[in-house]
PDB file of N, CA and C in Angstrom:
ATOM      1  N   UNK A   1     -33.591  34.634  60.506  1.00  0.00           N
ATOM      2  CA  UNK A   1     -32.397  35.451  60.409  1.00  0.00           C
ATOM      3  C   UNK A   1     -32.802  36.858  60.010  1.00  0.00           C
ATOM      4  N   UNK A   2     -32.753  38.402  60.451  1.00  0.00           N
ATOM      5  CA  UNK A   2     -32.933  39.467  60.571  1.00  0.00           C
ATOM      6  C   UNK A   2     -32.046  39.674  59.320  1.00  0.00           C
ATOM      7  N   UNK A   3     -32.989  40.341  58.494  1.00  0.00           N
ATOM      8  CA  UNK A   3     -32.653  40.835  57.054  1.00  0.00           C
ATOM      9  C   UNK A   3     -32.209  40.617  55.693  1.00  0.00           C
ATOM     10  N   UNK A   4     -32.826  38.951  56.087  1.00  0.00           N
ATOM     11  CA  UNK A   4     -33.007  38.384  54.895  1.00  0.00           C
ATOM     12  C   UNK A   4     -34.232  37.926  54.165  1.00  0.00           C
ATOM     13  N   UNK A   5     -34.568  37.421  53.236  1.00  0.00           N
ATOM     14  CA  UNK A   5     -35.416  37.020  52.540  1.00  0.00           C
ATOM     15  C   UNK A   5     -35.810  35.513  52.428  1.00  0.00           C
ATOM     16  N   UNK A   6     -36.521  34.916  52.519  1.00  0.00           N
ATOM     17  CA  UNK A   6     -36.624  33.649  52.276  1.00  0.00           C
ATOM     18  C   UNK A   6     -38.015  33.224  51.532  1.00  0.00           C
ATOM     19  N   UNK A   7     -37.371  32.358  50.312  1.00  0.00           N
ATOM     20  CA  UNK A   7     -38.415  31.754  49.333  1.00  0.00           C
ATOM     21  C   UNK A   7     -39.210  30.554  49.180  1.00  0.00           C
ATOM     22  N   UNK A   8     -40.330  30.471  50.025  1.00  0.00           N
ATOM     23  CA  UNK A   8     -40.407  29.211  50.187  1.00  0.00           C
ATOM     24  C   UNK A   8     -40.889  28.400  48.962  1.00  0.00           C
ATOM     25  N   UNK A   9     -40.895  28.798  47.251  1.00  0.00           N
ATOM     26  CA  UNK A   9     -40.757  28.216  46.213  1.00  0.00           C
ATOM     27  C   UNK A   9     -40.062  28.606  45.357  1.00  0.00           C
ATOM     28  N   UNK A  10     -39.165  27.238  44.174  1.00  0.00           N
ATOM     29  CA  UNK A  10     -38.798  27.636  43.143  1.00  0.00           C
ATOM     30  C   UNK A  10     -39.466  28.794  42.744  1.00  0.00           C
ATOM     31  N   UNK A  11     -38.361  29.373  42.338  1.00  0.00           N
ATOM     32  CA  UNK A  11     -38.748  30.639  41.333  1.00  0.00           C
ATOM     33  C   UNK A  11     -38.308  30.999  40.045  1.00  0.00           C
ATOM     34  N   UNK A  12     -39.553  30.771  39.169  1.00  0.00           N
ATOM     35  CA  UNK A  12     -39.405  30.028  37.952  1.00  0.00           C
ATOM     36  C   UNK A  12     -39.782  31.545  36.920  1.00  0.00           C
ATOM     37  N   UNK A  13     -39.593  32.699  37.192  1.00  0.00           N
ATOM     38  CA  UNK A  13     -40.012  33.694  36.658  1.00  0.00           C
ATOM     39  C   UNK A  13     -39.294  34.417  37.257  1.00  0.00           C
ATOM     40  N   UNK A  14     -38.451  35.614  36.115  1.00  0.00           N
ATOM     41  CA  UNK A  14     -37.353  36.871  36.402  1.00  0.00           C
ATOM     42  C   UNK A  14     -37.910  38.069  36.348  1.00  0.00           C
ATOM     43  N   UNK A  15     -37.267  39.390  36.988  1.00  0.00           N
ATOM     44  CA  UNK A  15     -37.661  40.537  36.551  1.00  0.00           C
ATOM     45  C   UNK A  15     -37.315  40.461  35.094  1.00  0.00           C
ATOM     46  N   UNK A  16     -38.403  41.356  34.103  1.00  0.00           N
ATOM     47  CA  UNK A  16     -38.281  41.276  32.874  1.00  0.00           C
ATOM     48  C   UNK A  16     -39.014  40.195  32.326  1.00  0.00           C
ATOM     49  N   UNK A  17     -39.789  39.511  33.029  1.00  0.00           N
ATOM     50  CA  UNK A  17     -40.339  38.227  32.176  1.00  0.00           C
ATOM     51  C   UNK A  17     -41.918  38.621  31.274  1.00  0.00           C
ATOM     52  N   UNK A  18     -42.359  38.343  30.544  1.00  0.00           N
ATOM     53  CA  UNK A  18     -43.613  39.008  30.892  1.00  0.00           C
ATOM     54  C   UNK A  18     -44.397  37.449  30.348  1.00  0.00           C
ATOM     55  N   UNK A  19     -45.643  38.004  31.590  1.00  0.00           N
ATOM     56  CA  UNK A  19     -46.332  37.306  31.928  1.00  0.00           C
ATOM     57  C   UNK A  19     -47.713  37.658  31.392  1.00  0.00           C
ATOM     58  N   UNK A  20     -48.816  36.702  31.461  1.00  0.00           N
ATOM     59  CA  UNK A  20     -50.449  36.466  31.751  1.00  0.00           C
ATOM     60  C   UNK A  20     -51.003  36.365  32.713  1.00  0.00           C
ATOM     61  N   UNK A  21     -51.359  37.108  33.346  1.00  0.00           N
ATOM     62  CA  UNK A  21     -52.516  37.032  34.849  1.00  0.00           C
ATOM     63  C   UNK A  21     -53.819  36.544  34.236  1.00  0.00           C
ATOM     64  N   UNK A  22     -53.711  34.916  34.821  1.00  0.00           N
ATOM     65  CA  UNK A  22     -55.027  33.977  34.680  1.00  0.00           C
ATOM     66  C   UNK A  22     -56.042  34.599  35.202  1.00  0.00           C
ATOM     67  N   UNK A  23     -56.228  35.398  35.746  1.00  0.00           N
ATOM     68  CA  UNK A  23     -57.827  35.838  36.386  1.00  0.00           C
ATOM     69  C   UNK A  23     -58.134  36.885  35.569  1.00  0.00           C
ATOM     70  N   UNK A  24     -57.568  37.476  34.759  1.00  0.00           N
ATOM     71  CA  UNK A  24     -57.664  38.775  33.911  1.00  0.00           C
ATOM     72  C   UNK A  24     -57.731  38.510  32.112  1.00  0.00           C
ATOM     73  N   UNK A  25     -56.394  37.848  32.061  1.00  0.00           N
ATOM     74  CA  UNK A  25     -56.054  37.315  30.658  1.00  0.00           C
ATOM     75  C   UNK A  25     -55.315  38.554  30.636  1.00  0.00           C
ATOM     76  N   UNK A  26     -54.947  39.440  31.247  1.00  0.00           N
ATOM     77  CA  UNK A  26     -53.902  40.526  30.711  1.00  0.00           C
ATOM     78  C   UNK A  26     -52.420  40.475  30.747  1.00  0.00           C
ATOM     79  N   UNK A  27     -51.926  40.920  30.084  1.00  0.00           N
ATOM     80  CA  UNK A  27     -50.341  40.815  29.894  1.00  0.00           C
ATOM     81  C   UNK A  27     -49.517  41.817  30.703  1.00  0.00           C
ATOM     82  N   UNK A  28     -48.524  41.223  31.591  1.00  0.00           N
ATOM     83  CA  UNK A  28     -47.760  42.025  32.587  1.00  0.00           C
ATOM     84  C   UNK A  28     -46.605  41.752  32.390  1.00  0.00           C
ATOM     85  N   UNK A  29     -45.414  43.178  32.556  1.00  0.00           N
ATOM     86  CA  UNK A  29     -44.145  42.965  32.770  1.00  0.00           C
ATOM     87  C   UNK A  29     -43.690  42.442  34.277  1.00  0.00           C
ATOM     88  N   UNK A  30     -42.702  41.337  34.892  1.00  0.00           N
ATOM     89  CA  UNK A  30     -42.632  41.129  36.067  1.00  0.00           C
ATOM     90  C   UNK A  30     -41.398  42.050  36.861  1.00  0.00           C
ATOM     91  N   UNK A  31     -41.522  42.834  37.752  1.00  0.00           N
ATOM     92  CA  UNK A  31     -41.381  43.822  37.843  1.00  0.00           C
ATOM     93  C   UNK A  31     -40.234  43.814  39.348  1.00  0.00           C
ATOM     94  N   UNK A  32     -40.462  43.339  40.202  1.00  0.00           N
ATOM     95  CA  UNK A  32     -39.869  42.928  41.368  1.00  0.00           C
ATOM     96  C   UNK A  32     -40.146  41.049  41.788  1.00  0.00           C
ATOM     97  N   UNK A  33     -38.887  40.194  42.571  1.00  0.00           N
ATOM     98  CA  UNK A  33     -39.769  39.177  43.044  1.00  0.00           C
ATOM     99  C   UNK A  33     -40.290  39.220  44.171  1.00  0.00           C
ATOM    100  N   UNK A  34     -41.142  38.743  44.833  1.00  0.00           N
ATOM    101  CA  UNK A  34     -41.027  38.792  46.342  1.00  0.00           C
ATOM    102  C   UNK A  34     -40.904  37.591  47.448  1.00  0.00           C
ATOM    103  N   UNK A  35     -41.300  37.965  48.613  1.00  0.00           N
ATOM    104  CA  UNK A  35     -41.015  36.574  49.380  1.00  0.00           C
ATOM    105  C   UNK A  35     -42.345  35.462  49.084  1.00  0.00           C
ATOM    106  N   UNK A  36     -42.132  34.285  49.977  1.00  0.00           N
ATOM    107  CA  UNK A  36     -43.022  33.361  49.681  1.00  0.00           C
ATOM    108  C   UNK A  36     -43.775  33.388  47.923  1.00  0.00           C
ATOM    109  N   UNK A  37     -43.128  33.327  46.910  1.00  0.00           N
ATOM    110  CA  UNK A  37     -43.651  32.999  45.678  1.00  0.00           C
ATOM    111  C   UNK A  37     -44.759  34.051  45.325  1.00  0.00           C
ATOM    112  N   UNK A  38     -44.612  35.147  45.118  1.00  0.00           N
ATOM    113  CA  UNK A  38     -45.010  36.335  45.186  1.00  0.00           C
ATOM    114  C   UNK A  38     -44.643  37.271  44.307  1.00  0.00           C
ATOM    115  N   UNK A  39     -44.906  37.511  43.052  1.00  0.00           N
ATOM    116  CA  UNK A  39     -43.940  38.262  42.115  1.00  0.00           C
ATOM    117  C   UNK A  39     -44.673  40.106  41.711  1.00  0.00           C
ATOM    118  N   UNK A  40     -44.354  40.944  41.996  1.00  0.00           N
ATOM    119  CA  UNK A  40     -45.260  42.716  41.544  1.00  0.00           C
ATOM    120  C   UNK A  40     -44.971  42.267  39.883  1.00  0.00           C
ATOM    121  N   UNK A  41     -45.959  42.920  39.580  1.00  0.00           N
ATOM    122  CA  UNK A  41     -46.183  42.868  37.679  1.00  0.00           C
ATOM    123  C   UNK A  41     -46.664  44.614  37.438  1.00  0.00           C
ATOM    124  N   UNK A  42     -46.777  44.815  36.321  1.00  0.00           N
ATOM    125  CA  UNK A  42     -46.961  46.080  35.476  1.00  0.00           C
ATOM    126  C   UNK A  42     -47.760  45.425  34.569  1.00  0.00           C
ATOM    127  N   UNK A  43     -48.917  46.087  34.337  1.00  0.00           N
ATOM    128  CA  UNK A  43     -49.742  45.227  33.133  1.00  0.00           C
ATOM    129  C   UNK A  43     -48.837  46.395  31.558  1.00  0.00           C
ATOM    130  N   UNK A  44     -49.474  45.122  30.661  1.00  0.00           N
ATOM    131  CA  UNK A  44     -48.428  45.978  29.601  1.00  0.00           C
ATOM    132  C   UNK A  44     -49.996  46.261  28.560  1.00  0.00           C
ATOM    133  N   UNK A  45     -49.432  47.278  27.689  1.00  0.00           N
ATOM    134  CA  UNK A  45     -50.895  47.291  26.747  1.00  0.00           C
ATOM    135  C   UNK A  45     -51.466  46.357  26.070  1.00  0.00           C
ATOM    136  N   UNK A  46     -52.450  46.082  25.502  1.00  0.00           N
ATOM    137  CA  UNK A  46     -53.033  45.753  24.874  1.00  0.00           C
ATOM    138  C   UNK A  46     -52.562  45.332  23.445  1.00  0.00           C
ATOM    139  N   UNK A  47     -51.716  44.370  22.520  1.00  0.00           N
ATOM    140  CA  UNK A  47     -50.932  44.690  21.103  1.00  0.00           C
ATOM    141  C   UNK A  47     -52.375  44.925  20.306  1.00  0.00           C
ATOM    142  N   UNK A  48     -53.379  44.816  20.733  1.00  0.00           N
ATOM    143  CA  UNK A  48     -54.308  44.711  19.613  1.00  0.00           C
ATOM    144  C   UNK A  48     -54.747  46.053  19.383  1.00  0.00           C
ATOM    145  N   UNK A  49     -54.626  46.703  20.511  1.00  0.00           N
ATOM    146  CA  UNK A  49     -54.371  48.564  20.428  1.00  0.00           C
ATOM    147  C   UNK A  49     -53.489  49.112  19.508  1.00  0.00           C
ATOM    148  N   UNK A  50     -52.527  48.946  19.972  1.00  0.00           N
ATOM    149  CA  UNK A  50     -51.113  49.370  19.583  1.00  0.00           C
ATOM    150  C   UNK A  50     -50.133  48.996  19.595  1.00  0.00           C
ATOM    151  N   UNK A  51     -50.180  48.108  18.451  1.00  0.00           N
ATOM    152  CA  UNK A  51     -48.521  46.961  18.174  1.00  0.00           C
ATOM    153  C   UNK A  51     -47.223  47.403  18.434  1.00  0.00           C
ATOM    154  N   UNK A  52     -47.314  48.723  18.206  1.00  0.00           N
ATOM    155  CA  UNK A  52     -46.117  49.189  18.622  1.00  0.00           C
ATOM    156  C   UNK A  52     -45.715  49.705  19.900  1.00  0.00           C
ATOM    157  N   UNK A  53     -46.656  50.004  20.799  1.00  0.00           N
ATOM    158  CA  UNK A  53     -46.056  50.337  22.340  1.00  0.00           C
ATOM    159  C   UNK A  53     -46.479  48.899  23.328  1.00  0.00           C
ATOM    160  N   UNK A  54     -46.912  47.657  22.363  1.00  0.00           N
ATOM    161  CA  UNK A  54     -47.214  46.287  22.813  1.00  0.00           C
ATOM    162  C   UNK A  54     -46.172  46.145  24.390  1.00  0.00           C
ATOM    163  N   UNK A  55     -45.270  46.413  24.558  1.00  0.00           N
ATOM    164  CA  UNK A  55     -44.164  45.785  25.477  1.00  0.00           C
ATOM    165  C   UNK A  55     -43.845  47.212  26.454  1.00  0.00           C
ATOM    166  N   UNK A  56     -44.941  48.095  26.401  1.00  0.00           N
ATOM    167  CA  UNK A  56     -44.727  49.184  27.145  1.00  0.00           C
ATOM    168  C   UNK A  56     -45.715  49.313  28.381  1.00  0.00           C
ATOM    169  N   UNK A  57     -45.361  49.507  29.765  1.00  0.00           N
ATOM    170  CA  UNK A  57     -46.050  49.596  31.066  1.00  0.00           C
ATOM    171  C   UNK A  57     -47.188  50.793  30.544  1.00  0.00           C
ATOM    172  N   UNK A  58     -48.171  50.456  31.052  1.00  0.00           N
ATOM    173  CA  UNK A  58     -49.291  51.304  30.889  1.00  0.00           C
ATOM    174  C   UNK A  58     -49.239  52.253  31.752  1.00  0.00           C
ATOM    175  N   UNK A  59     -49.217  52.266  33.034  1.00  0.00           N
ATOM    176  CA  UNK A  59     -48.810  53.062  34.180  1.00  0.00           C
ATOM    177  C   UNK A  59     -47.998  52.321  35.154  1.00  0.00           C
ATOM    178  N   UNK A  60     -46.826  52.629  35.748  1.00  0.00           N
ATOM    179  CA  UNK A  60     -46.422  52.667  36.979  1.00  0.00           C
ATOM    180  C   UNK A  60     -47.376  51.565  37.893  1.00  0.00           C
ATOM    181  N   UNK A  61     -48.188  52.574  38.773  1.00  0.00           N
ATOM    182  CA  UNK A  61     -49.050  52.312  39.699  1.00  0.00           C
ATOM    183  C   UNK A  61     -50.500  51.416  38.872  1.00  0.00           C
ATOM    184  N   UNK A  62     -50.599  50.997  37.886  1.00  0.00           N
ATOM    185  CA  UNK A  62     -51.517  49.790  37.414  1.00  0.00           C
ATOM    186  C   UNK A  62     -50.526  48.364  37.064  1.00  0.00           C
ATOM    187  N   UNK A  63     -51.129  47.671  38.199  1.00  0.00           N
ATOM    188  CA  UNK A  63     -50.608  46.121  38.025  1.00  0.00           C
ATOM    189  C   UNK A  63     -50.744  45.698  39.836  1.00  0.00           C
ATOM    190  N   UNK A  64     -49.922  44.732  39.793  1.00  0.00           N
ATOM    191  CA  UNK A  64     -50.363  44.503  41.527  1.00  0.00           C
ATOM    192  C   UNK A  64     -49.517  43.394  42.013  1.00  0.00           C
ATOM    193  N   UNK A  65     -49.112  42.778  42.850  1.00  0.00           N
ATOM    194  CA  UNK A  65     -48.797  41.185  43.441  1.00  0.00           C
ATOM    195  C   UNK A  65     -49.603  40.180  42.915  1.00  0.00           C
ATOM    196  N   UNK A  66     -48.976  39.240  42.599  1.00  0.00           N
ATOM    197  CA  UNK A  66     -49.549  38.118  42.203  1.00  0.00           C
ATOM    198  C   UNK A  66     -48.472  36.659  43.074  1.00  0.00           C
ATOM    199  N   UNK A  67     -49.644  35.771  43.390  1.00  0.00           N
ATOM    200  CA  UNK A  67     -48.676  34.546  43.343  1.00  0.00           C
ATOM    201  C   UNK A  67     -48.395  33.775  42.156  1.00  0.00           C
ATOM    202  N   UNK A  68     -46.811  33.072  41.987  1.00  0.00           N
ATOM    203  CA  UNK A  68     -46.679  32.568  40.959  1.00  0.00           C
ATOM    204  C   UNK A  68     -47.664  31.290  40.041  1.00  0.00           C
ATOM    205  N   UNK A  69     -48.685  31.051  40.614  1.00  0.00           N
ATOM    206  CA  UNK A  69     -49.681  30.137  40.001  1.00  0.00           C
ATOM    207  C   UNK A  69     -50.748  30.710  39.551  1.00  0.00           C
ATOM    208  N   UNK A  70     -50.754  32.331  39.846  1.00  0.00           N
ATOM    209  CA  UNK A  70     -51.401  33.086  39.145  1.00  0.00           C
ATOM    210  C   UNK A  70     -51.364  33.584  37.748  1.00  0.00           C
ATOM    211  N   UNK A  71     -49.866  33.199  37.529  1.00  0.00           N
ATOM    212  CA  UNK A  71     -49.187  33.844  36.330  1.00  0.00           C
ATOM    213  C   UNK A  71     -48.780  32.649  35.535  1.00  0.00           C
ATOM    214  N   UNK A  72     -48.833  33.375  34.323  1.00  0.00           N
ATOM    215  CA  UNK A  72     -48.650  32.210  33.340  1.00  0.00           C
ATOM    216  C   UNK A  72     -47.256  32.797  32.532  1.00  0.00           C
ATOM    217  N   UNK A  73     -46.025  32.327  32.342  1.00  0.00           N
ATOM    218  CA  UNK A  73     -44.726  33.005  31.691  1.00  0.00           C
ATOM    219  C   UNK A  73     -45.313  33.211  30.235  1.00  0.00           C
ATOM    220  N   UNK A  74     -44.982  34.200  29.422  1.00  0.00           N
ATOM    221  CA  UNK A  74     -44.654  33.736  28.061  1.00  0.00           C
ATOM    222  C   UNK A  74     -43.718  34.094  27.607  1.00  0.00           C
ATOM    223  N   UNK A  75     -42.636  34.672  27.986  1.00  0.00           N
ATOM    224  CA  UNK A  75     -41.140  34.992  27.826  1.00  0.00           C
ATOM    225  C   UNK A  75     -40.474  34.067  28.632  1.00  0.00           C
TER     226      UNK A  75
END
């Protein structure tokens, strides 16, 4: 069907969730979903840096697509 979307898995993670990228161990905000189980992330800082900007996007343009078995929820 022309101009729709289709998911071919539960989708068990929201924009706003933040996540763990298993291949990294880094912490990402989830940012858009996408098709086929596919979610864009924002990596977030480091808390062991700076506890206080802990839940803040580092840049924009740093983070990437991930599939959802890539990611681990912790929100």
């Amino acid at each position: 069907m022309r101009g729709t979307v289709e998911f071919d898995q539960v989708v068990d993670m929201q924009i706003g969730d933040i996540v763990v990228v298993k291949s990294t161990g880094r912490r990402a905000l989830v940012t858009a979903l996408l098709p086929k189980g596919h979610y864009q992330v924002e990596y977030l800082l480091d808390p062991a840096e700076d506890p206080i900007e802990r839940d803040s996007s580092v840049w924009e343009d740093e983070g990437g697509v991930y599939r959802g078995d890539d990611l681990e929820r912790l929100s």
